[in-house]
Structures are given as structure tokens and as C-alpha cells.
Protein backbone atom coordinates (compact mmCIF):
# COMPACT_ATOMS: atom_id res chain seq x y z
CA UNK A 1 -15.49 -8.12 -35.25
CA UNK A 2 -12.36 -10.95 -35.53
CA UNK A 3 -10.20 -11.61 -32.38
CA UNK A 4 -6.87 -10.90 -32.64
CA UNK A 5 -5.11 -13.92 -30.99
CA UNK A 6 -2.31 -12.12 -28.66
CA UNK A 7 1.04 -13.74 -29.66
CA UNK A 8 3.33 -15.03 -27.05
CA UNK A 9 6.58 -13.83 -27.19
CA UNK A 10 9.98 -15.41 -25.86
CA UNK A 11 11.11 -14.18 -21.61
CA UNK A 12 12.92 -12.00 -23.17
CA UNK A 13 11.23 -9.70 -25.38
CA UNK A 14 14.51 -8.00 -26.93
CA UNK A 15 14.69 -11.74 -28.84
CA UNK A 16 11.60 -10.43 -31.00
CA UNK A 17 13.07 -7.46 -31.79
CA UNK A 18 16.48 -8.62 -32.87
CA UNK A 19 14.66 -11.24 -35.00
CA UNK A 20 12.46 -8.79 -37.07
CA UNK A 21 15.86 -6.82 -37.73
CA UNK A 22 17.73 -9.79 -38.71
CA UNK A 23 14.26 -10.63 -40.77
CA UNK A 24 15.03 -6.77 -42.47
CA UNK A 25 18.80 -7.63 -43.07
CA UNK A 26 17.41 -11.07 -44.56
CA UNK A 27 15.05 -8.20 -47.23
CA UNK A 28 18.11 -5.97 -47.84
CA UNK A 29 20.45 -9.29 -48.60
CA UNK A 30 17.62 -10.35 -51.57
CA UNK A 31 15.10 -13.12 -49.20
CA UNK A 32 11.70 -12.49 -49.71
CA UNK A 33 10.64 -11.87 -45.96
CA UNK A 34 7.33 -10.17 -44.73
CA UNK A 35 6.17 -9.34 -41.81
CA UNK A 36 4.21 -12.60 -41.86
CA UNK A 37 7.02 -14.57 -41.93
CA UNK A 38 8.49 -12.72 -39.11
CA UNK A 39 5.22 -13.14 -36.65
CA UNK A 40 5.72 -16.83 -37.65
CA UNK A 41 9.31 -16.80 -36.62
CA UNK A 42 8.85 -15.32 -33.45
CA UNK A 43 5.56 -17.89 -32.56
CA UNK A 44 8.30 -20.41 -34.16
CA UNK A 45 11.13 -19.40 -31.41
CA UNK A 46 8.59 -19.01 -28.05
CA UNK A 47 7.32 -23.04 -29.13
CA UNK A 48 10.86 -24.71 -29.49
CA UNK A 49 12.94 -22.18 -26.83
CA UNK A 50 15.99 -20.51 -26.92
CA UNK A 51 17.74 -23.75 -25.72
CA UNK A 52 20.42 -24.67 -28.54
CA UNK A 53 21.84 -22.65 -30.74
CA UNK A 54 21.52 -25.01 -33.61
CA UNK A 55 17.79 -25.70 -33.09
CA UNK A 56 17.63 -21.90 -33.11
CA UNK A 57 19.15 -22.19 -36.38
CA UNK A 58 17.02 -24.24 -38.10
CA UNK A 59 14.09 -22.96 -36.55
CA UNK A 60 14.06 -19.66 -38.09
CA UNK A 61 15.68 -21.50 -41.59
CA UNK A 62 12.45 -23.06 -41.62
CA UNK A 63 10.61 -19.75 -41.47
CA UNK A 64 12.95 -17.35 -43.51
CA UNK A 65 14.15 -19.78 -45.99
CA UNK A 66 11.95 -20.63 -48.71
CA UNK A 67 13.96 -21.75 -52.01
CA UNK A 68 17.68 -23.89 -52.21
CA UNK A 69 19.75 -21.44 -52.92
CA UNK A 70 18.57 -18.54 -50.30
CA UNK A 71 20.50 -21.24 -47.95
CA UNK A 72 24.10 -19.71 -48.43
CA UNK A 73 22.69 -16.42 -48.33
CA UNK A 74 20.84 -17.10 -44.89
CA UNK A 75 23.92 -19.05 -43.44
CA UNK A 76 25.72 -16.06 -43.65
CA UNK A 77 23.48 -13.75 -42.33
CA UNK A 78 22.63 -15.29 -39.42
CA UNK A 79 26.55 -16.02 -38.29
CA UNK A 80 27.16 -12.36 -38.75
CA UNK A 81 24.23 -11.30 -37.16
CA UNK A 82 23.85 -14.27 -34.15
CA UNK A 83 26.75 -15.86 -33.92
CA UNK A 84 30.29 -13.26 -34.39
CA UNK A 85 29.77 -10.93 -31.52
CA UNK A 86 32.53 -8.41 -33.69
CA UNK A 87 30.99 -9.01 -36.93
CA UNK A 88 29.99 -4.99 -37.38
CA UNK A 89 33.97 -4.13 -36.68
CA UNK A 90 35.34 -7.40 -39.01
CA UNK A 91 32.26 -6.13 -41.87
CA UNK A 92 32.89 -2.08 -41.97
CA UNK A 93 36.61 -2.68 -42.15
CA UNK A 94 36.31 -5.37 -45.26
CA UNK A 95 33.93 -3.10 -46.87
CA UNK A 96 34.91 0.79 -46.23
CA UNK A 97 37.97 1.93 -48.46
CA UNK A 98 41.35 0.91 -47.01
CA UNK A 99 44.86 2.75 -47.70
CA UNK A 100 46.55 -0.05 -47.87
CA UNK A 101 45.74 -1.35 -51.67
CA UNK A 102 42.84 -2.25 -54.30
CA UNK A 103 42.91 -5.85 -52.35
CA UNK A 104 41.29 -7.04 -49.30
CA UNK A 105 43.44 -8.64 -47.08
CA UNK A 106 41.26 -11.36 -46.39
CA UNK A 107 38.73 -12.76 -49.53
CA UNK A 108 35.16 -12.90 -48.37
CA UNK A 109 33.43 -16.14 -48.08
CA UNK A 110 30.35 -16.79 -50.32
CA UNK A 111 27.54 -14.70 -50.05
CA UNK A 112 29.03 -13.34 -46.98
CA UNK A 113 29.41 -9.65 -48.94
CA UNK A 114 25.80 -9.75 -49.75
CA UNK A 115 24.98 -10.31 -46.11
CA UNK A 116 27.40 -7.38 -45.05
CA UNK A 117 25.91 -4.96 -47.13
CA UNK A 118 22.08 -6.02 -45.63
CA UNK A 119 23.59 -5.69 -42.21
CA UNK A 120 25.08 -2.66 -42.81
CA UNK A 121 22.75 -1.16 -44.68
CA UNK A 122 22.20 1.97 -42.38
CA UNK A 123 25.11 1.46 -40.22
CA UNK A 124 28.06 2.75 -42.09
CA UNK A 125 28.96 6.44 -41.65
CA UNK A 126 29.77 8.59 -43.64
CA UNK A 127 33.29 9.80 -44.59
CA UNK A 128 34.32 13.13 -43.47
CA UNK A 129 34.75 15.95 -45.66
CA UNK A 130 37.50 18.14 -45.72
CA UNK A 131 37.27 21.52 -46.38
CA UNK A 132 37.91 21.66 -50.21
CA UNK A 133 35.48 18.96 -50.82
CA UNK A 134 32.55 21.08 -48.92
CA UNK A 135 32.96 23.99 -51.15
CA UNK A 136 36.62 24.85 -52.26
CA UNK A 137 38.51 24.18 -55.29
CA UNK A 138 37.99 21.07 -57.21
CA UNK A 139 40.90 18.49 -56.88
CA UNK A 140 42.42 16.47 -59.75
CA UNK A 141 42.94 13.79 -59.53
CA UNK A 142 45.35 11.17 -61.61
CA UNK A 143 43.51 8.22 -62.05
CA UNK A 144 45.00 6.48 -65.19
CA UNK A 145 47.18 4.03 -62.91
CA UNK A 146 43.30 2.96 -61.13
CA UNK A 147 41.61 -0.06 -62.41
CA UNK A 148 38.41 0.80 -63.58
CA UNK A 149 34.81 -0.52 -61.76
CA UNK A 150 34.27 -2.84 -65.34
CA UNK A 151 37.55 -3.56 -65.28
CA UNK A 152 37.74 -4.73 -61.80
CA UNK A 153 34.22 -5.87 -61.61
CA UNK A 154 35.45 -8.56 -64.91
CA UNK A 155 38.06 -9.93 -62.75
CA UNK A 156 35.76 -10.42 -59.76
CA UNK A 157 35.01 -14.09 -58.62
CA UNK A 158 31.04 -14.80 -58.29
CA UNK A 159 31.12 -15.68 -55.25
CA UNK A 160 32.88 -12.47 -54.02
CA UNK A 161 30.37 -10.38 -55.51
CA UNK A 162 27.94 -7.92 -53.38
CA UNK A 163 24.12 -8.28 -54.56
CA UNK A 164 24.57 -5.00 -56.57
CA UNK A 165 27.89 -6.20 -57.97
CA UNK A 166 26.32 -9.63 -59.13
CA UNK A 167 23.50 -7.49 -60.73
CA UNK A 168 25.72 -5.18 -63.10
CA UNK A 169 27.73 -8.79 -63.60
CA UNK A 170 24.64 -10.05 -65.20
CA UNK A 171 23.69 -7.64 -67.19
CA UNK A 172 27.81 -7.87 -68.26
CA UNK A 173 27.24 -11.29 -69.14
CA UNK A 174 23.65 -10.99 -71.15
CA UNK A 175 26.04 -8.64 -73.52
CA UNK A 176 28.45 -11.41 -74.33
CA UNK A 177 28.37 -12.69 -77.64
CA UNK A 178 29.71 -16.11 -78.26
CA UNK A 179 30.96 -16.75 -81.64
CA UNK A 180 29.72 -20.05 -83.70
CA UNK A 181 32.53 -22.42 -85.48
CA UNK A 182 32.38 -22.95 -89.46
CA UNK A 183 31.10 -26.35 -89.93
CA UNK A 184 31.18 -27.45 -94.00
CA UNK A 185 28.56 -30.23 -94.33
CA UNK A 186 28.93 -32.81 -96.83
CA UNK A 187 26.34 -31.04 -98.82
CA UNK A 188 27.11 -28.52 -101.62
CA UNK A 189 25.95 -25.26 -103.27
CA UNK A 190 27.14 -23.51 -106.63
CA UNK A 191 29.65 -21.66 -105.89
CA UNK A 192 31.86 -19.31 -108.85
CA UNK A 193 35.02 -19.91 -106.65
CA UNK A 194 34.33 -23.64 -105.66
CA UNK A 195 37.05 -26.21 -105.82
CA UNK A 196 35.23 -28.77 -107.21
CA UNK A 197 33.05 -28.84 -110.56
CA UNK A 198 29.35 -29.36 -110.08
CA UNK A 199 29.15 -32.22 -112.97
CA UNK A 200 25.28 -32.71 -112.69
CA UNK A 201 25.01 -29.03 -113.86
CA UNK A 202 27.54 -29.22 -116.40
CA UNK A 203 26.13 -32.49 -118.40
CA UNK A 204 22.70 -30.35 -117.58
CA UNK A 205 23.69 -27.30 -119.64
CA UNK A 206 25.79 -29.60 -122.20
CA UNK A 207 22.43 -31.26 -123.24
CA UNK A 208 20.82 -28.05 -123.71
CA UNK A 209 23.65 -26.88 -125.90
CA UNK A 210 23.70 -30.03 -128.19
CA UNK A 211 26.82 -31.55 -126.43
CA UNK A 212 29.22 -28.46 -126.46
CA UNK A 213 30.64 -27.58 -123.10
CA UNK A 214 30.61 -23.45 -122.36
CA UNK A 215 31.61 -23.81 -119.02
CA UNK A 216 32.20 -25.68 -116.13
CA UNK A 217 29.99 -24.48 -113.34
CA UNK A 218 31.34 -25.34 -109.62
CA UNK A 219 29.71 -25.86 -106.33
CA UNK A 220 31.77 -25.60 -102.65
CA UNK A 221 30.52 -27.27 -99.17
CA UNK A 222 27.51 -25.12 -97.32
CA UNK A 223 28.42 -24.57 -94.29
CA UNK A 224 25.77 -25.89 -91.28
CA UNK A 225 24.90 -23.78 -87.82
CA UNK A 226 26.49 -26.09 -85.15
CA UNK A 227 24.42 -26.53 -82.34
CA UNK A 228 25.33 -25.96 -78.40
CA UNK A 229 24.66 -28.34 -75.46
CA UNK A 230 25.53 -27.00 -71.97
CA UNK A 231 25.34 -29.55 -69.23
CA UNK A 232 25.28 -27.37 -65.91
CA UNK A 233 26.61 -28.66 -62.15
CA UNK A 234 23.80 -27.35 -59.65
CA UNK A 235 25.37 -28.92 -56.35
CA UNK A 236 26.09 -27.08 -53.52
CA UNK A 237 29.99 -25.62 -54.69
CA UNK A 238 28.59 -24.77 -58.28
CA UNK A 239 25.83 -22.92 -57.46
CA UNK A 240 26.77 -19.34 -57.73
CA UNK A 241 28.76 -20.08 -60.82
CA UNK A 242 25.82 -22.05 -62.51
CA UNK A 243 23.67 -19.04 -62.05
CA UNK A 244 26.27 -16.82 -63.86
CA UNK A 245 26.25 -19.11 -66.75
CA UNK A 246 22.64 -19.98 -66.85
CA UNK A 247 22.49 -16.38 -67.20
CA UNK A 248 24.78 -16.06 -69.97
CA UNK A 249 22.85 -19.16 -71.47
CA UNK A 250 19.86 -17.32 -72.01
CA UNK A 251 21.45 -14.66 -73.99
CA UNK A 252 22.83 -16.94 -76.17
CA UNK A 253 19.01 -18.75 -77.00
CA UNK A 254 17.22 -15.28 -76.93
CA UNK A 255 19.73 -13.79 -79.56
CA UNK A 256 18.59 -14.42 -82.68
CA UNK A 257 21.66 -13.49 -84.94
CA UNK A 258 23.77 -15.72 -82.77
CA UNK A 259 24.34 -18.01 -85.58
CA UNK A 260 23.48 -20.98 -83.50
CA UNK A 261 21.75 -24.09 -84.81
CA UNK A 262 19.98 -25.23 -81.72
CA UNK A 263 20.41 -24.74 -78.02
CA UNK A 264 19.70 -26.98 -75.60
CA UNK A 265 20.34 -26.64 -71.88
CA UNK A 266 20.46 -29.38 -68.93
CA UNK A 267 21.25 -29.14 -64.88
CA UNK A 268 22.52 -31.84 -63.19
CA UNK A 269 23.16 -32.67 -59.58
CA UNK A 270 22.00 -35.90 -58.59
CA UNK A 271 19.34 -36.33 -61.96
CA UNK A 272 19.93 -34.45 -64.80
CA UNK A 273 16.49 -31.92 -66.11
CA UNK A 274 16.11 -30.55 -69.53
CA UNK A 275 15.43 -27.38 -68.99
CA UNK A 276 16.17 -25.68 -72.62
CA UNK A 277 12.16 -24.73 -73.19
CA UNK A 278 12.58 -22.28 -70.15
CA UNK A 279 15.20 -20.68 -71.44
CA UNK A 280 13.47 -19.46 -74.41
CA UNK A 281 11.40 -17.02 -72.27
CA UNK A 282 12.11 -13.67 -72.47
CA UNK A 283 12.41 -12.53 -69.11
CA UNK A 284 16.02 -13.82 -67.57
CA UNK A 285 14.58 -14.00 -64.10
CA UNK A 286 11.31 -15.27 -65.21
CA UNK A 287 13.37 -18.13 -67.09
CA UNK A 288 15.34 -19.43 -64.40
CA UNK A 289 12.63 -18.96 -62.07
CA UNK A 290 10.92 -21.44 -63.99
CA UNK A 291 14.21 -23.64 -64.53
CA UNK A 292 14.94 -23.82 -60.94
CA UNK A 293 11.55 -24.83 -59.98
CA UNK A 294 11.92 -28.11 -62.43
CA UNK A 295 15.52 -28.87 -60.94
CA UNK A 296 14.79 -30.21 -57.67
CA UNK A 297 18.38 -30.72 -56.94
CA UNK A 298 19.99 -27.46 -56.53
CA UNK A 299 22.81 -27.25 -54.20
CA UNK A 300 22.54 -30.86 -53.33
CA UNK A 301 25.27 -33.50 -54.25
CA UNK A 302 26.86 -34.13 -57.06
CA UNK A 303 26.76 -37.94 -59.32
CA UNK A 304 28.64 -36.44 -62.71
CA UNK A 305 28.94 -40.44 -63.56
CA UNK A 306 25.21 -41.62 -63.25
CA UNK A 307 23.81 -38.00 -65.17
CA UNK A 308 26.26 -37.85 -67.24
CA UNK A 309 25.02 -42.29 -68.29
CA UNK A 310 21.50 -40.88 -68.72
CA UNK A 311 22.34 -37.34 -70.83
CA UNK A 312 23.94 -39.91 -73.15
CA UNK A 313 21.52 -42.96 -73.14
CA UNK A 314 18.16 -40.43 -73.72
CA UNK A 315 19.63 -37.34 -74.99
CA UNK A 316 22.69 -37.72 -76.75
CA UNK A 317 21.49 -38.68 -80.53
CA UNK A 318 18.92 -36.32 -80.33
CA UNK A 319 21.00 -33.31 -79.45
CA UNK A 320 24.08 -34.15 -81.21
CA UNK A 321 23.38 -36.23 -83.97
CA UNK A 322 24.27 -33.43 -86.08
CA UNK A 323 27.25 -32.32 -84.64
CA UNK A 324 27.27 -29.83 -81.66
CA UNK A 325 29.60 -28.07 -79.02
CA UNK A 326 28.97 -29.59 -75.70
CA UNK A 327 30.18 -26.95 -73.27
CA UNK A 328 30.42 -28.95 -69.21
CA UNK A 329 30.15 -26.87 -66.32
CA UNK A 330 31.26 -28.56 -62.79
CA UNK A 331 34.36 -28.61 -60.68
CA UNK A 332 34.72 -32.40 -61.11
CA UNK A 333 33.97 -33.41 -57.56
CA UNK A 334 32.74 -36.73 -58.15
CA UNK A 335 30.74 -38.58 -55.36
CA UNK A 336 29.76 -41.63 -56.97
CA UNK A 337 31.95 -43.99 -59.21
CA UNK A 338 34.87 -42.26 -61.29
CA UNK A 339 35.63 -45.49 -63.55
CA UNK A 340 32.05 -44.95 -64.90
CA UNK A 341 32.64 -40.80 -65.09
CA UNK A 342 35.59 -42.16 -67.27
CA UNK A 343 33.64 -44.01 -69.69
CA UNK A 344 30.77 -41.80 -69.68
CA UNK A 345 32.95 -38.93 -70.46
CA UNK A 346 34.82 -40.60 -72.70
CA UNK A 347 31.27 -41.34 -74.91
CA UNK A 348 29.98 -37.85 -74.62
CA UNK A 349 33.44 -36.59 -75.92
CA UNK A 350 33.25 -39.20 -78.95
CA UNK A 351 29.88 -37.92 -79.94
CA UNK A 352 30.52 -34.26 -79.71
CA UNK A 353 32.43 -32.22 -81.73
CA UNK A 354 34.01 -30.81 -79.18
CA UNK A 355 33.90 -30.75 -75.54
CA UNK A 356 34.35 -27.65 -73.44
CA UNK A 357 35.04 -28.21 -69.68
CA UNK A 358 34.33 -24.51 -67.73
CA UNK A 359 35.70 -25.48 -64.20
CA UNK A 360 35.74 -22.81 -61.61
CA UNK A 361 38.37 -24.72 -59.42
CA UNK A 362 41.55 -23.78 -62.43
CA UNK A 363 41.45 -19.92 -60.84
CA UNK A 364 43.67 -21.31 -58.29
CA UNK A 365 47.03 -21.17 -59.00
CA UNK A 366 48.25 -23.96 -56.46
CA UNK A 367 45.64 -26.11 -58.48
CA UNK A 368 46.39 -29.67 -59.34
CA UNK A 369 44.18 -32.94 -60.88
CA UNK A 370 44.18 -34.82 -57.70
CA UNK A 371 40.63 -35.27 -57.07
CA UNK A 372 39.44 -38.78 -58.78
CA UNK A 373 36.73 -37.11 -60.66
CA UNK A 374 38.89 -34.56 -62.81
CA UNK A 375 41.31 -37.05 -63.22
CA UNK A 376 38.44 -39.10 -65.14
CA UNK A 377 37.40 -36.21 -67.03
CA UNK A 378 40.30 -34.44 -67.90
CA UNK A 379 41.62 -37.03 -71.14
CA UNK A 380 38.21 -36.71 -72.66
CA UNK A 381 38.27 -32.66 -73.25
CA UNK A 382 39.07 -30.53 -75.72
CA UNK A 383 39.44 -27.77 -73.60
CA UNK A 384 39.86 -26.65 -70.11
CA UNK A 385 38.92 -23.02 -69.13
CA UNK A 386 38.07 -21.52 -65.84
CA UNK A 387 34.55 -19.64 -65.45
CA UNK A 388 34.29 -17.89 -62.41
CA UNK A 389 34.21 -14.48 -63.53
CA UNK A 390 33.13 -12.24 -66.45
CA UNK A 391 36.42 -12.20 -68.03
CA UNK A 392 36.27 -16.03 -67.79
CA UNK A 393 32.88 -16.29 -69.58
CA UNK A 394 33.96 -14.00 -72.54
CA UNK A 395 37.35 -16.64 -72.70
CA UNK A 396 35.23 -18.96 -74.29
CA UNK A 397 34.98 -17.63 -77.81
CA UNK A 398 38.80 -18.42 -77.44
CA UNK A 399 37.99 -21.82 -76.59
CA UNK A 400 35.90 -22.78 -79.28
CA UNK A 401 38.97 -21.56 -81.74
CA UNK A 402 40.70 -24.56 -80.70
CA UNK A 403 43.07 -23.37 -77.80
CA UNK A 404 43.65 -26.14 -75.80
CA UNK A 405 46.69 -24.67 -73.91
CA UNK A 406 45.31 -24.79 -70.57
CA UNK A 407 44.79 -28.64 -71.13
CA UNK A 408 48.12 -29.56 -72.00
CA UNK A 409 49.36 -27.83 -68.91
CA UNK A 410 46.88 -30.04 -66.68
CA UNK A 411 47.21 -32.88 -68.78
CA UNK A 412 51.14 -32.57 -68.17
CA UNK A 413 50.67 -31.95 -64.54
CA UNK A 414 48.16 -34.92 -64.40
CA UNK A 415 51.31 -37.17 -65.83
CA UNK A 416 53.65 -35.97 -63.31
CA UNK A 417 51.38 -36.60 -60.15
CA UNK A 418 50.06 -40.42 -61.25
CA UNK A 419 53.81 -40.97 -61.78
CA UNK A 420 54.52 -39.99 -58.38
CA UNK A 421 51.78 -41.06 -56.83
């Protein structure tokens, strides 16, 4: 019969308890954590000590934590649970129903919703009833003022969003349909309304009627599927938002009447991966299962400049060479060099026919082009949209008609602060 090795626990033994319910919060919040993982988290704790709270930190990260972006997730979690001794007060209060107004008072930080609702999973009571609601007369109530839950949930920022907000959001976003631009290629096909006479056909049928001309067949310009190239910011600010539009991605390649030529896919960080084959799998969480086990760099730094060199040195003729919509998702927070993000950008916007820039940062109103890397960027667009909700992501069929409003404004207010400055 096998020995069971006893496992030490910490002085204390309350400090294995509390971890296998913050191990339980980590389940509820999405982390895939087993009991395993727990016993290793507690052996983890009794070797290093209870000495910093940083080293505590990291020492169960290294346990719990087991792919990039359960990170923000985790963070969270663990200052609730370890670190804000009033975090069950602050939590219930942000996420019970207030009298005050639809709004919080104070917006939620990423993921720390998500790690609210794990921690509070069977810790908020339940509302009182009154009398009527137990068993008297139903009461009407007016709600055509209300915002509805689709209504309010397409207004919600991604990184607001509770686990089982994010959830309906994505299946929001794989019903999205994103409309394809008429391209006429220099090619033509008969046509009875054409503008211009087909004069191969007509000498054709002249010869086969001796000479004499009966009519004067025409032929108009075919139009040609356009393709789509999405370039995709994985760093450490984009990440929430680069899942929502990965997500969005995939319904675009798996819908077969989309009208698309080709689609092709990349993520960039600090090296840019082609990850367009993986998004032809069925399965949405199968696909960028697969995608983010390629991309290495998620929620690392960001070097727009150097990927954005390489997309166009290996990848640019063969994905645009016949014309294609590049659509760019980042928040232009460039690390490396912006004088080569200029003339980078300035080469991928030559090549495409047009270029799309979804930046999460334009939701704020007090926003301005001061940061070096959207001030490289921004004169090489065609457009300048937001994406950091669900109403955001269905904007873009507006964008590829051609409205470039929201780029004038920023282009205007990019004028006025290089003058001052």
C-alpha cells in the first residue's frame, strides 16, 4: 500500500484554509485551479514563509497562474482577497443595486468585476421581500425610460465587464456582420447596361454576319472580393480588447457569405505571429486557444515600429497585393522608435486600400494625440474609430463607408497641440 507523505503546513494553519478559498474564488473568477494546485500552493507557502508580502505574491502566482492573461485576473483577486481588509464592504456596494442611478460612482478596474463576483459568489444576501412580492398583487411597473440589458451591455467597456457579461458580449460580437466594399477590377464582363462596348464581341458577331453590325454588345467592370488584414496589439493594455476582436475575427473567417476575399489575421507585441490558419477552426475557444499558444507575447510590451517593419518586409505583397482593408488594433503606445512607426506606417498605408485604426484610448473624452506613437500613426489612416465595446465593433461597417470624421477631429487637434507645443 503507497505512503501518503504528511504535508507540512504553515504555524498557522488558518493560512491553508484561506488559501484553498482564495484557490475557489480563483475557479469561480474563470482560473483553472484543482485541488492539486492548491496542495502545491500550500507546500509552496510553508518552503518560502509568510515573510514578505510580495514573495507571498509571487509564490502562489507561480502555483495558480498558468497562462499570460490569467495575470490581471489573479492580480485582482488576490488584492481583494489578501491585501484590502474592506474589500467585501467596497465589492457588495459596487455590485448590489444602488438608488442613486444606472452608474457606478466609481468605474471598476480591469478584471476587478470578475474577481468580485468569484469572491462573492455565496456571500451576497438576498434582497428582502415585501409583502406584495411574496404573494400579493403583481406590480407594474413603467420601464420604457430603463435602458435595456443589450442596450446597456453594447455600451459597456471590456474591461468593465463581469465574466458572465463578457460571455453574452461574445456571443454579441460572433453575430456582427461586417459589410465588404465594391471593388471594380480592371477586368470586364458583358453586361446589357455596361458603359462601354465590348468591341472583341462585336467584330466577333460582325464576321459571322458577313460584316453587318446587329448590335453592339457591352461589357462593365466585375467587381473583386477585397480581402481583410487585421494586425492585433497583444501587450499588456490591449489585452482584453484584443480578445473581443479576435473574437469578432473569427466570425468574420467562419462566415461563409461574408463576401470576403481572404482573411488573414496577425498579433503583435514585441514579434508579430500569423495566426490566420487558427482562426479557421470552428470552435471560437478552441481557435484562440490555439492562437494564443503560438503568440508568445501576450500582455508583454509593445514595438508597433519593429512589427509593423517585418508585417511589411514578409507579409505585405502577399496579403495585399490585390488590394485589401487593413484594419490596426493598438492604443499607439509606442516603446521603441516612433520616426520608424512613421515610416512604417506610412508604407503599410500606401499599400493598403485603406487603413482602419480601432484604438480603445478615443472613448475618453479628455483624449488628445500627445503620446509620440499616435502622433506617428495618426497621418497615415483612413480612419480612426474607438473599439472598446460592442457598439464600437458594429461602428466599423461605418468605417469602411469612408467616414473619416473622427480623424479630422484628431488630426485638427494634433495641429493645434504641435503648434503649441
Amino acid at each position: 500500500m503507497a505512503e501518503y507523505i504528511p504535508l507540512e503546513l504553515p504555524e498557522n494553519p488558518r493560512l491553508a484554509e484561506n488559501i484553498a478559498h482564495f484557490a475557489r474564488a480563483l475557479r469561480y473568477a474563470g482560473l483553472p485551479v484543482g485541488p492539486g494546485r492548491v496542495a502545491d500552493a500550500v507546500r509552496a507557502v510553508a518552503a518560502s514563509g509568510f515573510t514578505s508580502r510580495m514573495d507571498f505574491y509571487h509564490t502562489l502566482a507561480a502555483c495558480f497562474i498558468s497562462r499570460p492573461e490569467h495575470r490581471l485576473v489573479f492580480a485582482q483577486t488576490f488584492r481583494l482577497f489578501w491585501r484590502d481588509p474592506r474589500f467585501l464592504e467596497h465589492m457588495m456596494s459596487m455590485m448590489l443595486p444602488s438608488v442613486r442611478g444606472v452608474q457606478e460612482e466609481r468605474k471598476a478596474q480591469a478584471a476587478e468585476k470578475r474577481a468580485a463576483q468569484a469572491l462573492l459568489q455565496d456571500q451576497i444576501p438576498e434582497m428582502p421581500q415585501s409583502e406584495d412580492e411574496r404573494g400579493g398583487e403583481e406590480i407594474e411597473v413603467d420601464s420604457t425610460l430603463t435602458m435595456s440589458e443589450q442596450e446597456r451591455l453594447r455600451s459597456l467597456d471590456f474591461e468593465q465587464m463581469t465574466a458572465e457579461e463578457l460571455a453574452r458580449a461574445k456571443r454579441q460580437i460572433a453575430e456582427i456582420r461586417l459589410p465588404v466594399p465594391v471593388m471594380l477590377s480592371r477586368r470586364c464582363a458583358p453586361d446589357l447596361q455596361g458603359a462601354r462596348i465590348d468591341a472583341r464581341r462585336t467584330l466577333r458577331a460582325a464576321l459571322r454576319n458577313g460584316g453587318e453590325l446587329r448590335q453592339l454588345p457591352r461589357m462593365a467592370p466585375k467587381p473583386r472580393p477585397l480581402s481583410l488584414v487585421a494586425l492585433c496589439d497583444i501587450s499588456g493594455s490591449m489585452s482584453q480588447y484584443s480578445r473581443a476582436m479576435l473574437h469578432f475575427l473569427h466570425a468574420v473567417s467562419n462566415d461563409g457569405g461574408s463576401g470576403w476575399g481572404r482573411i488573414h489575421a496577425f498579433t503583435f507585441g514585441t514579434r508579430l505571429t500569423n495566426i490566420t490558419r487558427h482562426l479557421k477552426a470552428k470552435d471560437v475557444d478552441a481557435a484562440l486557444a490555439a492562437a494564443g499558444a503560438e503568440a508568445q507575447d501576450w500582455q508583454g510590451g509593445t514595438r508597433i515600429g519593429e512589427t509593423l517593419a517585418r508585417f511589411n518586409r514578409d507579409w505585405s505583397r502577399r496579403v495585399l497585393g490585390q488590394g485589401a482593408v487593413v484594419i490596426l488594433i493598438t492604443d499607439g503606445l509606442e516603446r521603441g522608435d516612433p520616426d520608424l512607426l512613421a515610416l512604417e506606417a506610412g508604407r503599410l498605408g500606401r499599400s493598403a486600400r485603406k487603413l482602419i485604426w480601432v484604438n480603445p484610448l478615443l472613448r475618453w473624452e479628455e483624449f488628445a494625440p500627445r503620446a509620440k506613437g499616435i502622433q506617428a500613426l495618426l497621418p497615415h489612416v483612413d480612419v480612426f474609430r474607438t473599439g472598446h465595446n460592442i457598439a464600437s465593433i458594429e461602428g466599423l461597417a461605418d468605417a469602411l463607408s469612408g467616414d473619416g470624421g473622427e480623424k479630422a477631429r484628431m488630426m485638427q487637434a494634433l495641429h493645434s497641440y504641435t503648434s503649441e507645443g
